[in-house]
Each structure stands twice: as C-alpha cells, then as structure tokens.
PDB file of N, CA and C in Angstrom:
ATOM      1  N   UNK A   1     -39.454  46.313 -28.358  1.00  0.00           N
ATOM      2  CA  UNK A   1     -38.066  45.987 -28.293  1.00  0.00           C
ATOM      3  C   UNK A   1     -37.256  47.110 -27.672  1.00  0.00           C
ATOM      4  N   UNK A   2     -37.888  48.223 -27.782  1.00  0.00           N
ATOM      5  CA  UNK A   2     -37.221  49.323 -27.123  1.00  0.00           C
ATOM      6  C   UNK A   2     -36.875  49.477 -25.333  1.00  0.00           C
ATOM      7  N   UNK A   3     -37.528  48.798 -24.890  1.00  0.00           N
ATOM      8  CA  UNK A   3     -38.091  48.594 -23.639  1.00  0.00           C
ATOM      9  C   UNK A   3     -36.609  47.700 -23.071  1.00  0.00           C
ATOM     10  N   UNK A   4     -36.076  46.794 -23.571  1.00  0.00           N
ATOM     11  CA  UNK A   4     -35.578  45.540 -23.209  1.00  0.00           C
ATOM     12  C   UNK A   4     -33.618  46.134 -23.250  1.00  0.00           C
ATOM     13  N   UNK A   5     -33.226  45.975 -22.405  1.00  0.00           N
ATOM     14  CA  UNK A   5     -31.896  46.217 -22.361  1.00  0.00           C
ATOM     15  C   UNK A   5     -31.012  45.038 -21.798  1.00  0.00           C
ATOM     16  N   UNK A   6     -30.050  44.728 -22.668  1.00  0.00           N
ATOM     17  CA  UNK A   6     -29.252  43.846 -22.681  1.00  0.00           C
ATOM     18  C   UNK A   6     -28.677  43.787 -20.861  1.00  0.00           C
ATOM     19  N   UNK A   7     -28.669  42.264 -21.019  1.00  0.00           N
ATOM     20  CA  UNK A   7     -28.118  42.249 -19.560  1.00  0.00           C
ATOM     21  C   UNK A   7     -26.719  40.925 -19.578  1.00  0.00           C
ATOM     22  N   UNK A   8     -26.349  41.634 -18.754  1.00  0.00           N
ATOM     23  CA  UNK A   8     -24.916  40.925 -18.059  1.00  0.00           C
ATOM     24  C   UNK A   8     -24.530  41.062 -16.771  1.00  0.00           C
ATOM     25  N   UNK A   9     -23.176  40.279 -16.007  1.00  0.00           N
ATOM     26  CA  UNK A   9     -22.960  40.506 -15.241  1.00  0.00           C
ATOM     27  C   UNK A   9     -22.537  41.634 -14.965  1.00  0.00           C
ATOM     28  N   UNK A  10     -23.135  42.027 -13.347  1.00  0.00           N
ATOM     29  CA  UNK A  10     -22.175  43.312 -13.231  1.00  0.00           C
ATOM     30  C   UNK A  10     -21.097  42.705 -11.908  1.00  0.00           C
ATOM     31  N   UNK A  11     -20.365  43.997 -11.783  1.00  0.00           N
ATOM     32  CA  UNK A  11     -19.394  43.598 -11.465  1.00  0.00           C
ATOM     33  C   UNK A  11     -18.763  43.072 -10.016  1.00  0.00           C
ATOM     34  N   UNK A  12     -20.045  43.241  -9.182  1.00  0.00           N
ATOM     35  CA  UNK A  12     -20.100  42.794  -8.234  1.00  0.00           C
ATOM     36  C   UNK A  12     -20.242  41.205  -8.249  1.00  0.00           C
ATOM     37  N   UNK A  13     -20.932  41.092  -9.122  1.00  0.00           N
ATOM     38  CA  UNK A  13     -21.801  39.024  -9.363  1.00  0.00           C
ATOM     39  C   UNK A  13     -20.088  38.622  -9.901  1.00  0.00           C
ATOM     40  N   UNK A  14     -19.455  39.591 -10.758  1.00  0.00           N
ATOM     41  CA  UNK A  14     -17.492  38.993 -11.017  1.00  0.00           C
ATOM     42  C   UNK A  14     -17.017  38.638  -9.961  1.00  0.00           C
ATOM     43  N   UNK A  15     -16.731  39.760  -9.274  1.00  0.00           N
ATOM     44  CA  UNK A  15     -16.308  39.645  -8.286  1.00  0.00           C
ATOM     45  C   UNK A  15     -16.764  38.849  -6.978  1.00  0.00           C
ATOM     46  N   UNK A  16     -17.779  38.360  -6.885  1.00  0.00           N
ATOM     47  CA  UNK A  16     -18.258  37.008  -6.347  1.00  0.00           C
ATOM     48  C   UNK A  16     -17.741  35.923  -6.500  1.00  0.00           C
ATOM     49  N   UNK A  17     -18.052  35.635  -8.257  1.00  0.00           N
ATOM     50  CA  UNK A  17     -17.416  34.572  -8.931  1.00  0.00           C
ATOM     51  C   UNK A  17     -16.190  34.361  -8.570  1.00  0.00           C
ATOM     52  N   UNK A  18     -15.336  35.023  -8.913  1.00  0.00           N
ATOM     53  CA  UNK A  18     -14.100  35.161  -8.874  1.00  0.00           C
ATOM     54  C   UNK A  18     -13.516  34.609  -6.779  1.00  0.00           C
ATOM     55  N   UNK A  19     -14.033  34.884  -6.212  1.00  0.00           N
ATOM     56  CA  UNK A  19     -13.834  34.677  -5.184  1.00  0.00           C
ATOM     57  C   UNK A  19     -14.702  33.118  -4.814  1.00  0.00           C
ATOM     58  N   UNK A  20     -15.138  33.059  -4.912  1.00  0.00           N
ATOM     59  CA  UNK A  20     -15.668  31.324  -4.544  1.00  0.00           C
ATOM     60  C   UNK A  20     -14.657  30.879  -5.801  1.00  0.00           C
ATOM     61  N   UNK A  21     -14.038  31.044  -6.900  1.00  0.00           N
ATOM     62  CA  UNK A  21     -12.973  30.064  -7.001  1.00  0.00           C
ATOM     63  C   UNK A  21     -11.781  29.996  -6.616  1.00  0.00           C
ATOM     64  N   UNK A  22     -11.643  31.405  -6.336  1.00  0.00           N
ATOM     65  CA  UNK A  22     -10.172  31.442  -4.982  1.00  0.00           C
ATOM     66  C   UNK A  22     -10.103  30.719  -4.343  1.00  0.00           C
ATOM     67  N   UNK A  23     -11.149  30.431  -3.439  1.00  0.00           N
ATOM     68  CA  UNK A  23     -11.421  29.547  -2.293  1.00  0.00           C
ATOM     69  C   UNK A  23     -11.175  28.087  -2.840  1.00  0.00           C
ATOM     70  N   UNK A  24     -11.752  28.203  -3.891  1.00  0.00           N
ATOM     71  CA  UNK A  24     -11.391  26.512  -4.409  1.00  0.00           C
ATOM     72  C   UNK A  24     -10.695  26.091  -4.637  1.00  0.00           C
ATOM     73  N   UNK A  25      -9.794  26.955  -5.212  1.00  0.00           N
ATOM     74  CA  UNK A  25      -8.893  26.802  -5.840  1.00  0.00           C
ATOM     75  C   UNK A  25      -7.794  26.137  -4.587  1.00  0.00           C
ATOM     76  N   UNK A  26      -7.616  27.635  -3.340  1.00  0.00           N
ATOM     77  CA  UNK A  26      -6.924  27.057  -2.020  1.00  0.00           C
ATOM     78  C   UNK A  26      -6.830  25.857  -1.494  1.00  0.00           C
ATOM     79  N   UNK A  27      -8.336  25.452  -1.593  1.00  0.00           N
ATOM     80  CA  UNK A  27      -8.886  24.912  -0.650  1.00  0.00           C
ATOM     81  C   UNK A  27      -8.436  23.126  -0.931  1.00  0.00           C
ATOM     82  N   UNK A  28      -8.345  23.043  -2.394  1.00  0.00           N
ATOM     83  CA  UNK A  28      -7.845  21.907  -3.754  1.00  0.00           C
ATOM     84  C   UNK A  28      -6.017  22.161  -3.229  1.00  0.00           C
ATOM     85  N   UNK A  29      -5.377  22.833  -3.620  1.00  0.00           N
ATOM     86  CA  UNK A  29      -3.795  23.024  -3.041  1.00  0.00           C
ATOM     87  C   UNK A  29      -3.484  22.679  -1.836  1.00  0.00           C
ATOM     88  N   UNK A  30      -4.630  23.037  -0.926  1.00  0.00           N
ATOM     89  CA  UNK A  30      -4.110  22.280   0.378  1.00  0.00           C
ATOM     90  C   UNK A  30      -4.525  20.919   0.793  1.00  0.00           C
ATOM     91  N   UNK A  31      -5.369  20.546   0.313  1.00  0.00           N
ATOM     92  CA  UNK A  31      -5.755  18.827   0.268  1.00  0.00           C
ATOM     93  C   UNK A  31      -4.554  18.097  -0.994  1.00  0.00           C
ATOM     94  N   UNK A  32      -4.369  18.874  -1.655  1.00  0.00           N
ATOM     95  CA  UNK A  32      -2.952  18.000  -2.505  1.00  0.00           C
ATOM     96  C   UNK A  32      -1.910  18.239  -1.985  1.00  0.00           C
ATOM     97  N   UNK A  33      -1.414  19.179  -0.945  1.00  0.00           N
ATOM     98  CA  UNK A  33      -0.100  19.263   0.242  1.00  0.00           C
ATOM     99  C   UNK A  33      -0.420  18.174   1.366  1.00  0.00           C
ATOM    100  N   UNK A  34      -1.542  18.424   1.670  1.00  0.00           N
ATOM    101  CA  UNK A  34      -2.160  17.097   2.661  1.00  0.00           C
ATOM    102  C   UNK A  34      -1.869  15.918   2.325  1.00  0.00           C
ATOM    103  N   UNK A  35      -2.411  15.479   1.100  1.00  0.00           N
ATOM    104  CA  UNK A  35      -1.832  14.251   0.658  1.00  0.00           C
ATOM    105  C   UNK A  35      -0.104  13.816   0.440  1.00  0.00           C
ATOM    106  N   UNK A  36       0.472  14.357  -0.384  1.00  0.00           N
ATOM    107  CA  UNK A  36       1.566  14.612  -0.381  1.00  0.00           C
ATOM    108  C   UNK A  36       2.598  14.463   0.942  1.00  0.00           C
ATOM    109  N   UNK A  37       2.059  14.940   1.798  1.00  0.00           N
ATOM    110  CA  UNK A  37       2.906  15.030   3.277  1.00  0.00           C
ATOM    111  C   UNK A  37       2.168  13.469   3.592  1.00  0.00           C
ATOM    112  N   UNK A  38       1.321  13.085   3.640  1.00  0.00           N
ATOM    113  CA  UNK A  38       0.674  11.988   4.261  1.00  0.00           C
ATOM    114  C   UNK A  38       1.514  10.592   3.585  1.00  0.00           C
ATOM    115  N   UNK A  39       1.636  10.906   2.231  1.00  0.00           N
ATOM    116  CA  UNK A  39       2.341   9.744   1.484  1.00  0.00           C
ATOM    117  C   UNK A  39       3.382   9.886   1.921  1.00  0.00           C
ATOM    118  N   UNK A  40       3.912  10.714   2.511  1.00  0.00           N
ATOM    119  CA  UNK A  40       5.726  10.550   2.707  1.00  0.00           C
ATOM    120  C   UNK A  40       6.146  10.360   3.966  1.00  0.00           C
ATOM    121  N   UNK A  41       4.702  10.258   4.815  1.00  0.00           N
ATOM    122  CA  UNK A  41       4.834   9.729   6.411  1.00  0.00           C
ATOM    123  C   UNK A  41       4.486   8.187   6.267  1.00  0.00           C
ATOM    124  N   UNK A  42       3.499   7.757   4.994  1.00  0.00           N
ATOM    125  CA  UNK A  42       3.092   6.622   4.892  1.00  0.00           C
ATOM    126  C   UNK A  42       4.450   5.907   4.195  1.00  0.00           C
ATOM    127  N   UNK A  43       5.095   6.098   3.754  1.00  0.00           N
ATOM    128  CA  UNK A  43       6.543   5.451   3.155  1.00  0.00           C
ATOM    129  C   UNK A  43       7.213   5.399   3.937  1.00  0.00           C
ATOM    130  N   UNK A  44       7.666   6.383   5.064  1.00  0.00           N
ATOM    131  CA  UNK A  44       8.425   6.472   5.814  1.00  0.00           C
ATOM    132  C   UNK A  44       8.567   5.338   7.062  1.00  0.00           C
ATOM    133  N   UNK A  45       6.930   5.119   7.273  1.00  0.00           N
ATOM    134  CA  UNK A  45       6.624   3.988   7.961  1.00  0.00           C
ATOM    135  C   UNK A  45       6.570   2.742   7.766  1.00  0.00           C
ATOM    136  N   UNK A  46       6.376   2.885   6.603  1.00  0.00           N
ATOM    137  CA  UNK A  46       6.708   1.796   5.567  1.00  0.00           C
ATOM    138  C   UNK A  46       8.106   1.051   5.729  1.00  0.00           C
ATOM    139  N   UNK A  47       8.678   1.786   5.668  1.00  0.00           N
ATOM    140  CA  UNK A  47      10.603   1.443   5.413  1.00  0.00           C
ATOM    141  C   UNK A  47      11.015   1.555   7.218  1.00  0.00           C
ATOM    142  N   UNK A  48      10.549   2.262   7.854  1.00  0.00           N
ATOM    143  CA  UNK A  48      10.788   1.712   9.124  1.00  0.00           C
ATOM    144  C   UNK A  48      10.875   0.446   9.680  1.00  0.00           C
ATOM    145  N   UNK A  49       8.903  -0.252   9.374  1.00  0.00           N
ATOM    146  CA  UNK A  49       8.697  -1.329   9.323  1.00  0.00           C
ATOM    147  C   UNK A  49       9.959  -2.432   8.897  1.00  0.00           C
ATOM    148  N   UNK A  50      10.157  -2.344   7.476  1.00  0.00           N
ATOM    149  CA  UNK A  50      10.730  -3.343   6.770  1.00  0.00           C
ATOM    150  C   UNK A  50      11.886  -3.413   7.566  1.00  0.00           C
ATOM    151  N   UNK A  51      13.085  -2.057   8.134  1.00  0.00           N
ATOM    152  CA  UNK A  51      14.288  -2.064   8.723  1.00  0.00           C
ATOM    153  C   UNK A  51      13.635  -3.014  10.452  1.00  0.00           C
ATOM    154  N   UNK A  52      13.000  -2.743  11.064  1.00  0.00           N
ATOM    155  CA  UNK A  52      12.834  -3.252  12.226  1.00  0.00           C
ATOM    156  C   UNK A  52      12.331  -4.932  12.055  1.00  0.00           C
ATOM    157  N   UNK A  53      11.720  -5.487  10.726  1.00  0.00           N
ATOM    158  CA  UNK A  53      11.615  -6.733  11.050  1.00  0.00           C
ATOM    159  C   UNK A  53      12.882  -7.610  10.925  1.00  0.00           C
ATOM    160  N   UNK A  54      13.862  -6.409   9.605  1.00  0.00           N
ATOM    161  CA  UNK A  54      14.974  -7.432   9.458  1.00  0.00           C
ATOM    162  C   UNK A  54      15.775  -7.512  10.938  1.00  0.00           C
ATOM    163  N   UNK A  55      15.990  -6.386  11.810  1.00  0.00           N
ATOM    164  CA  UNK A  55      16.777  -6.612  12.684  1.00  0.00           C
ATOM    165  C   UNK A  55      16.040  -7.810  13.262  1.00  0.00           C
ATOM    166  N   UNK A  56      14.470  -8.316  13.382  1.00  0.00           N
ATOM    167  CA  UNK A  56      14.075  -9.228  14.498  1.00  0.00           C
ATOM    168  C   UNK A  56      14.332 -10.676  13.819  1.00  0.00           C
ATOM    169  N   UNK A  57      14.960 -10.596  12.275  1.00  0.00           N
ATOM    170  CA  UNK A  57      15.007 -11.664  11.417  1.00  0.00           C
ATOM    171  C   UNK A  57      15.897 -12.102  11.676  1.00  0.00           C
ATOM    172  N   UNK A  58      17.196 -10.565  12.102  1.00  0.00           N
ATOM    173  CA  UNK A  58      18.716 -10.882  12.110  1.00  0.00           C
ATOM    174  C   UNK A  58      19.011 -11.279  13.448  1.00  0.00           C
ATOM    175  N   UNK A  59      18.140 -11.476  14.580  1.00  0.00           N
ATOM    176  CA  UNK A  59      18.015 -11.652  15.729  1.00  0.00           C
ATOM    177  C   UNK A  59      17.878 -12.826  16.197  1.00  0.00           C
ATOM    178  N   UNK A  60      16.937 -13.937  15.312  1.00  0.00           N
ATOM    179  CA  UNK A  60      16.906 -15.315  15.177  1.00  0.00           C
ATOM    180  C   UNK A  60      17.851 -15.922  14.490  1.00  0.00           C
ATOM    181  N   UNK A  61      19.081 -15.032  13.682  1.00  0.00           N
ATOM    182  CA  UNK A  61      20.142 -16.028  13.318  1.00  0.00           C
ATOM    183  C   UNK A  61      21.279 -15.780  14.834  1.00  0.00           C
ATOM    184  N   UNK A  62      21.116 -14.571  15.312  1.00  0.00           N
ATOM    185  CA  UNK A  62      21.932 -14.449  16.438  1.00  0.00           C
ATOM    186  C   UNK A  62      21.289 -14.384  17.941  1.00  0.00           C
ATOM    187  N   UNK A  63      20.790 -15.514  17.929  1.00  0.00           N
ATOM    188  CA  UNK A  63      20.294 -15.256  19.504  1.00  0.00           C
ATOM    189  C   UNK A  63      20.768 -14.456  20.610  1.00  0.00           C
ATOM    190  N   UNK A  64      19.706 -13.666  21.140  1.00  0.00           N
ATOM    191  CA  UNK A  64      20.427 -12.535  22.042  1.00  0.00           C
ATOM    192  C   UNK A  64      20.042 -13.216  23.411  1.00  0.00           C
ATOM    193  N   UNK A  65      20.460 -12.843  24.472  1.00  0.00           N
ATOM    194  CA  UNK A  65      20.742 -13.037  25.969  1.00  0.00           C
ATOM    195  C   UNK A  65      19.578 -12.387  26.415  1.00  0.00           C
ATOM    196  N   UNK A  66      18.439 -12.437  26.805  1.00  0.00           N
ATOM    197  CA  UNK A  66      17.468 -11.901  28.248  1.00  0.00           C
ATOM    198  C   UNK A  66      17.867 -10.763  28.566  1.00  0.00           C
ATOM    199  N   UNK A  67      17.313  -9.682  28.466  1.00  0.00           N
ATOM    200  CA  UNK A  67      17.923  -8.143  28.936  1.00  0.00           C
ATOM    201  C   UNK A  67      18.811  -7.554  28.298  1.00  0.00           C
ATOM    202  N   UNK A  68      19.301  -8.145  27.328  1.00  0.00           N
ATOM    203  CA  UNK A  68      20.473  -7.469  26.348  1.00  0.00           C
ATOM    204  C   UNK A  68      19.785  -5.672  25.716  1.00  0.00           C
ATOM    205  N   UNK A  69      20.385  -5.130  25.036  1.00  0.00           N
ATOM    206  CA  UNK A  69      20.152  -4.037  24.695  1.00  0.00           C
ATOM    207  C   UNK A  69      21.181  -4.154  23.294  1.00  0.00           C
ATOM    208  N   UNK A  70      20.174  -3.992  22.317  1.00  0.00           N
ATOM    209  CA  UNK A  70      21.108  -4.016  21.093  1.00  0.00           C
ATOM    210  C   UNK A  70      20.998  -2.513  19.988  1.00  0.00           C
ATOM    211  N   UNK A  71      22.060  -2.111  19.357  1.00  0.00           N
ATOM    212  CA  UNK A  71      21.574  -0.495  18.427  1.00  0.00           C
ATOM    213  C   UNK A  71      22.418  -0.867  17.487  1.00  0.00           C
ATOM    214  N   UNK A  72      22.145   0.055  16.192  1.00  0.00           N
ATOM    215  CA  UNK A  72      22.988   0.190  14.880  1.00  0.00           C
ATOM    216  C   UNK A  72      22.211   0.514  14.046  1.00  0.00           C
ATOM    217  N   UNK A  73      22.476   0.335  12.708  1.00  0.00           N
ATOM    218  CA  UNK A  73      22.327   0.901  11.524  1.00  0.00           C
ATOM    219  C   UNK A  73      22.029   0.219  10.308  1.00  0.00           C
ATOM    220  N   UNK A  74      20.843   0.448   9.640  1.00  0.00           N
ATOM    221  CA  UNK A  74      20.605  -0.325   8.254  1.00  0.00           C
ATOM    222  C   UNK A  74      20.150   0.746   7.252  1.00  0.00           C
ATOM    223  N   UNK A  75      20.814   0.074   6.163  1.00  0.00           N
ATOM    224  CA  UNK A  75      20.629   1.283   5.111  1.00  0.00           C
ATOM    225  C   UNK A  75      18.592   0.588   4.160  1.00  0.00           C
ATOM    226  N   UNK A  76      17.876   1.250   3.636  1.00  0.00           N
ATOM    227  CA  UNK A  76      16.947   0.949   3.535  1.00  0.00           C
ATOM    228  C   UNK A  76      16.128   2.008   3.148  1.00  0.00           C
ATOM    229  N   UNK A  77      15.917   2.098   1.408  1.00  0.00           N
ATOM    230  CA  UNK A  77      15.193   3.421   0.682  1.00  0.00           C
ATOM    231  C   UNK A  77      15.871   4.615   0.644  1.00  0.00           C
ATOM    232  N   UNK A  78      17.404   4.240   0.492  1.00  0.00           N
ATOM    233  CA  UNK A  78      18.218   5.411   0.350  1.00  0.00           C
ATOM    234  C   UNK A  78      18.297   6.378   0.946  1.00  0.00           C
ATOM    235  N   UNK A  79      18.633   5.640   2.473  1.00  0.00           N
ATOM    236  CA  UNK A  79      17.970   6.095   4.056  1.00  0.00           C
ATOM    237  C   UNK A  79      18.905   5.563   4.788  1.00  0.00           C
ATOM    238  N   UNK A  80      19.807   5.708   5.669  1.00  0.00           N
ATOM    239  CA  UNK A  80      20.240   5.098   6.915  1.00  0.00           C
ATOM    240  C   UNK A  80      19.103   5.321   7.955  1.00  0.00           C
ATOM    241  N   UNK A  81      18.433   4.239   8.379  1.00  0.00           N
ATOM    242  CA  UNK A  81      18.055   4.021   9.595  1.00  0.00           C
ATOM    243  C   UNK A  81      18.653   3.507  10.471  1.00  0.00           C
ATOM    244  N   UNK A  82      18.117   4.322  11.946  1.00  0.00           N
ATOM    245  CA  UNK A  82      18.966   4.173  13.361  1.00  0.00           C
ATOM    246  C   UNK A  82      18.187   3.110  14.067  1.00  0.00           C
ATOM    247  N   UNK A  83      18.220   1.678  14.563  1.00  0.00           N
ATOM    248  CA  UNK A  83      17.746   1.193  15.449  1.00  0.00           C
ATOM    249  C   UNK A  83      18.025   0.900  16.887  1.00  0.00           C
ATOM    250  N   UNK A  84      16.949   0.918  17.720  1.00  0.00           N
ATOM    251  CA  UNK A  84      17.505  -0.338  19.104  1.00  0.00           C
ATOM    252  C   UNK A  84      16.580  -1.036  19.472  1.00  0.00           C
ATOM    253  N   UNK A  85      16.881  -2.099  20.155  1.00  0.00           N
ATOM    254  CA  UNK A  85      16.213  -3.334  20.306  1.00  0.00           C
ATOM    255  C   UNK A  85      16.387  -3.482  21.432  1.00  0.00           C
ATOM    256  N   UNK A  86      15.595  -3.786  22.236  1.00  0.00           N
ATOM    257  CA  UNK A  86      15.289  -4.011  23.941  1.00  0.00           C
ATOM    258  C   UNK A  86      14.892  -5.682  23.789  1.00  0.00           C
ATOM    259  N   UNK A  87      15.535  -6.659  24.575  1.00  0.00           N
ATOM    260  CA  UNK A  87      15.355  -8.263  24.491  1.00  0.00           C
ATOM    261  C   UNK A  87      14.989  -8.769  26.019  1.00  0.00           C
ATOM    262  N   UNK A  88      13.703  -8.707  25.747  1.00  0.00           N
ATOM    263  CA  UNK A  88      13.165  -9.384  27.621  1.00  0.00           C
ATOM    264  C   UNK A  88      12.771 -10.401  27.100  1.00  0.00           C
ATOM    265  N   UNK A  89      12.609 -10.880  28.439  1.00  0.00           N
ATOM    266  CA  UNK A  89      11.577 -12.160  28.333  1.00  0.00           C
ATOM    267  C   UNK A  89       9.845 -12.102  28.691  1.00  0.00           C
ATOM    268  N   UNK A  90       9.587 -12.610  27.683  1.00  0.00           N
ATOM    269  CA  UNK A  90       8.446 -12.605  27.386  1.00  0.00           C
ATOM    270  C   UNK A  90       7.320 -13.575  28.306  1.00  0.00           C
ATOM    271  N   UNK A  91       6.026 -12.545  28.723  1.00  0.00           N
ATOM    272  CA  UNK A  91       5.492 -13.599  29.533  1.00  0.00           C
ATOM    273  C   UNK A  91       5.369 -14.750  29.139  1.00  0.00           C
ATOM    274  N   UNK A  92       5.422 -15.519  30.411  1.00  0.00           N
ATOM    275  CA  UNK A  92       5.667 -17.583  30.073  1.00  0.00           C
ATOM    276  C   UNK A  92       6.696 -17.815  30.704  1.00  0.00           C
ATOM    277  N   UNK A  93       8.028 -16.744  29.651  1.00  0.00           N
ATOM    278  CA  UNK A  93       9.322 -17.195  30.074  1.00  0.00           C
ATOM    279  C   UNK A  93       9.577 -18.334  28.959  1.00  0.00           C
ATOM    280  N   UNK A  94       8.521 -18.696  28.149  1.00  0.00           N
ATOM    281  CA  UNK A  94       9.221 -19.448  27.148  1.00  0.00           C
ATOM    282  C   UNK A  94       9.740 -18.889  25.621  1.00  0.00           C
ATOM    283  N   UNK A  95       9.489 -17.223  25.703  1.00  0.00           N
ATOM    284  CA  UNK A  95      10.189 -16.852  24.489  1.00  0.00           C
ATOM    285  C   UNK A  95      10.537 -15.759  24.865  1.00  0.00           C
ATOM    286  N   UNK A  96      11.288 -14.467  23.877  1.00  0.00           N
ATOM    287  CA  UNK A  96      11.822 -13.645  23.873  1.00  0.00           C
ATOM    288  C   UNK A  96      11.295 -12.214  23.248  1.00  0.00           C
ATOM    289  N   UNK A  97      10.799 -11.837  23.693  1.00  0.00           N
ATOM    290  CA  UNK A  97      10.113 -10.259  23.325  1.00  0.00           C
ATOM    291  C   UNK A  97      11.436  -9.066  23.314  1.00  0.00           C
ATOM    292  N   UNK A  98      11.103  -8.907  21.685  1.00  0.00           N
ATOM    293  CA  UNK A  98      11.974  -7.863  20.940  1.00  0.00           C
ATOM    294  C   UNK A  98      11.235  -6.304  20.566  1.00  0.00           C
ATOM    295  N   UNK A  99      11.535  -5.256  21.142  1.00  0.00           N
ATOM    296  CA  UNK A  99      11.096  -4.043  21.178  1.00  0.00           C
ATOM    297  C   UNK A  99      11.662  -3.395  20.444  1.00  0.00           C
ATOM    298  N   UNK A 100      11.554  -2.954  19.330  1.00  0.00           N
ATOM    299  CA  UNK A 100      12.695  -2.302  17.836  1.00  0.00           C
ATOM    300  C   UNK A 100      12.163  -1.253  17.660  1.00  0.00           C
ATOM    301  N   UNK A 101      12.865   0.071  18.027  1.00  0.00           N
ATOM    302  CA  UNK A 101      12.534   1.407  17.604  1.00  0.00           C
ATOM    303  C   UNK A 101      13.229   1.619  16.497  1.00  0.00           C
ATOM    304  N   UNK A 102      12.559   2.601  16.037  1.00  0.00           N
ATOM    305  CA  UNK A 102      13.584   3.058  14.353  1.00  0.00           C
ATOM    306  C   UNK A 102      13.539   4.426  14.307  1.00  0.00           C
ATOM    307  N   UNK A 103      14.579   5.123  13.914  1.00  0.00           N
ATOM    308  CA  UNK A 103      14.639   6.287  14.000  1.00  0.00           C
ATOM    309  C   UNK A 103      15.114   7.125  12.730  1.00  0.00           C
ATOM    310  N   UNK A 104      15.188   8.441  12.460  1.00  0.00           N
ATOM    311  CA  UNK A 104      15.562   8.633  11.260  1.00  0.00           C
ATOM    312  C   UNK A 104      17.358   9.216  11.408  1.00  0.00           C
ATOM    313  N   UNK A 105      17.335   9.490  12.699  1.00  0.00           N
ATOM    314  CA  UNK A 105      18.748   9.746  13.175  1.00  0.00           C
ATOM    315  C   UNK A 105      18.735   9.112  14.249  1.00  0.00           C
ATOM    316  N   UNK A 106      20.301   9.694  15.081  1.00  0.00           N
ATOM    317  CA  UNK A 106      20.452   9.002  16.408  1.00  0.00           C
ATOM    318  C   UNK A 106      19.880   9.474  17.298  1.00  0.00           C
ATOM    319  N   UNK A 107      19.810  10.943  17.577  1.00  0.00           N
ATOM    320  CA  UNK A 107      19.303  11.748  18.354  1.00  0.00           C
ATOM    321  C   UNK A 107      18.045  12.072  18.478  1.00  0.00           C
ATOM    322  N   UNK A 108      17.036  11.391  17.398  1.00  0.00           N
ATOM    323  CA  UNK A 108      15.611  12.166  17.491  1.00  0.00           C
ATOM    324  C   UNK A 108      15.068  11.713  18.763  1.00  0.00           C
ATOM    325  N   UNK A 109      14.455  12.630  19.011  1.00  0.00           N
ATOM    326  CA  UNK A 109      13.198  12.078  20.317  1.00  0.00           C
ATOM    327  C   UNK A 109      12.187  11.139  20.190  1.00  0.00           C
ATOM    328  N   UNK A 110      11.712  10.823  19.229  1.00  0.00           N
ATOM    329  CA  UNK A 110      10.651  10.243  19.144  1.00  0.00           C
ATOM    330  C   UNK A 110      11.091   8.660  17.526  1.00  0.00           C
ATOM    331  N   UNK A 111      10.377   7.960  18.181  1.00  0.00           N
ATOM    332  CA  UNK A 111      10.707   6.755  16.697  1.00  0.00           C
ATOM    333  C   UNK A 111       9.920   7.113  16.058  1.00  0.00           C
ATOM    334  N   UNK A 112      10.014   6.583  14.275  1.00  0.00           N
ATOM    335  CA  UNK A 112       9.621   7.071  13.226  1.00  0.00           C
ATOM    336  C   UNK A 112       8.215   5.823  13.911  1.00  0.00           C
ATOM    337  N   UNK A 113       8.888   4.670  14.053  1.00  0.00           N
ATOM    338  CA  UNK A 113       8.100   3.514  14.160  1.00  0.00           C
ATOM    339  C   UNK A 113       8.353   2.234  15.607  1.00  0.00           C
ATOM    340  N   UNK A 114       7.541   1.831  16.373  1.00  0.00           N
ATOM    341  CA  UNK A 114       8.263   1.138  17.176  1.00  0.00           C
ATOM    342  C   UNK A 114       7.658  -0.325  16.942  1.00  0.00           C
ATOM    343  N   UNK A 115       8.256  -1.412  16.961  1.00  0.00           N
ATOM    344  CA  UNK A 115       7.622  -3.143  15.981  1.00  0.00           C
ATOM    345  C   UNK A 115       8.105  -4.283  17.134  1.00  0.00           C
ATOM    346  N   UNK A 116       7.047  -4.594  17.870  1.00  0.00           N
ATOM    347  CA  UNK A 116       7.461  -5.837  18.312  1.00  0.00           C
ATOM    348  C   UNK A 116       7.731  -7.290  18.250  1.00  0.00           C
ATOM    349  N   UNK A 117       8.377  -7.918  18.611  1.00  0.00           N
ATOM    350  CA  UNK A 117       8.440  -9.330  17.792  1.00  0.00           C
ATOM    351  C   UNK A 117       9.072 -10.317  19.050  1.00  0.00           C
ATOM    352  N   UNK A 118       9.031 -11.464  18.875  1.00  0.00           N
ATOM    353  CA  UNK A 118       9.013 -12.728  19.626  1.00  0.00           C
ATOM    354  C   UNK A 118      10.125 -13.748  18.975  1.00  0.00           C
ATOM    355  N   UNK A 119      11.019 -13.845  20.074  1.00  0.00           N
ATOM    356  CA  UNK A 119      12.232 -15.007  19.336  1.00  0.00           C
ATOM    357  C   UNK A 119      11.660 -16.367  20.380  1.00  0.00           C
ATOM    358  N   UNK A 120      12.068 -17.710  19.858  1.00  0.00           N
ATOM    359  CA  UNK A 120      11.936 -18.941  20.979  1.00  0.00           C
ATOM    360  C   UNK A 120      13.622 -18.207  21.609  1.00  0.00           C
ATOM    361  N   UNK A 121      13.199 -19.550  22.235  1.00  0.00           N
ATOM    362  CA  UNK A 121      14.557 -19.623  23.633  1.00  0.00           C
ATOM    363  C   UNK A 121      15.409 -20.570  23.094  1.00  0.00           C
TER     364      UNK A 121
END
C-alpha cells in the first residue's frame, strides 16, 4: 500500500476541461442568437406576406387600370408597412398581374418581401 499514491487531476487535464466547455458553451450562445435572429426574419416575412395579399384582396374590390402604379400603408403586427404595387397585364391579356413589394420603411433599398398575384379583367 505504500507504493500507491493517490491520483487526480492535474492541472493541466483542468485546464483542458475547462476549455472544451468554453467552446461549448460559445458555440450553444451562438446557435441560440442564430435562431433568435432567424425567427424574427421568419415573422417578419410572415407579416409582409399577410400585408401584400391584403393589398391584392383590396385590389379586386378596386379594380386597377393596366400599368397603374399603386403605394401606401398598412398597419400589421404593430408595424406600419410600406407597399407598392406594379399592375400589368398579364400574359394572355386576359388578367392582371400584381407585383407587391413590402417594405419596412419608405426608403429601404431592398423589400422585406416581394408577392405576386393575378386580378381577372
């Protein structure tokens, strides 16, 4: 029994440890920021959507003219969204192709979401 000396970590094998759960630890925080940002682009698109079909809903109670150009504003998730709507005619010529960008302001460069849709004549 004299022979046998107690063993433990030393402090290098800690300090190992300790570092592969750093890493995990990071590595876990940034896949839950990942997500997080992803859900709030996935809502965002979400509520885009919903604002751009009503304009193509509100479009079949007001028939628009061939080439018209229509913009404004719907409130939607405690959000003003910015739209515009481009109204061609659609190959055939027997209906109406509606191009609805949505934006989160007036000025952004880019749409949150862009939704096409089809009125008759």
């Amino acid at each position: 029994m004299r022979g046998r000396r107690a063993r433990g970590f030393t402090l290098l094998e800690v300090l190992v440890a300790l570092l592969v759960v750093a890493i995990a630890v990071a590595a876990l925080a940034r896949v839950g920021a990942q997500s997080l940002s992803t859900q709030g682009d996935a809502e965002a698109r979400t509520m885009a959507l919903w604002v751009a079909s009503n304009v193509i809903a509100e479009l079949r109670l007001d028939p628009p003219a061939p080439g018209e150009r229509r913009q404004g504003r719907s409130p939607m998730g405690q959000q003003d969204w910015h739209w515009e709507a481009l109204i061609q005619p659609a190959p055939g010529n027997q209906m109406l192709r509606v191009d609805v960008a949505v934006f989160n302001e007036p000025g952004d460069p880019g749409p949150v979401l862009s939704h096409t849709g089809f009125l008759p004549l």
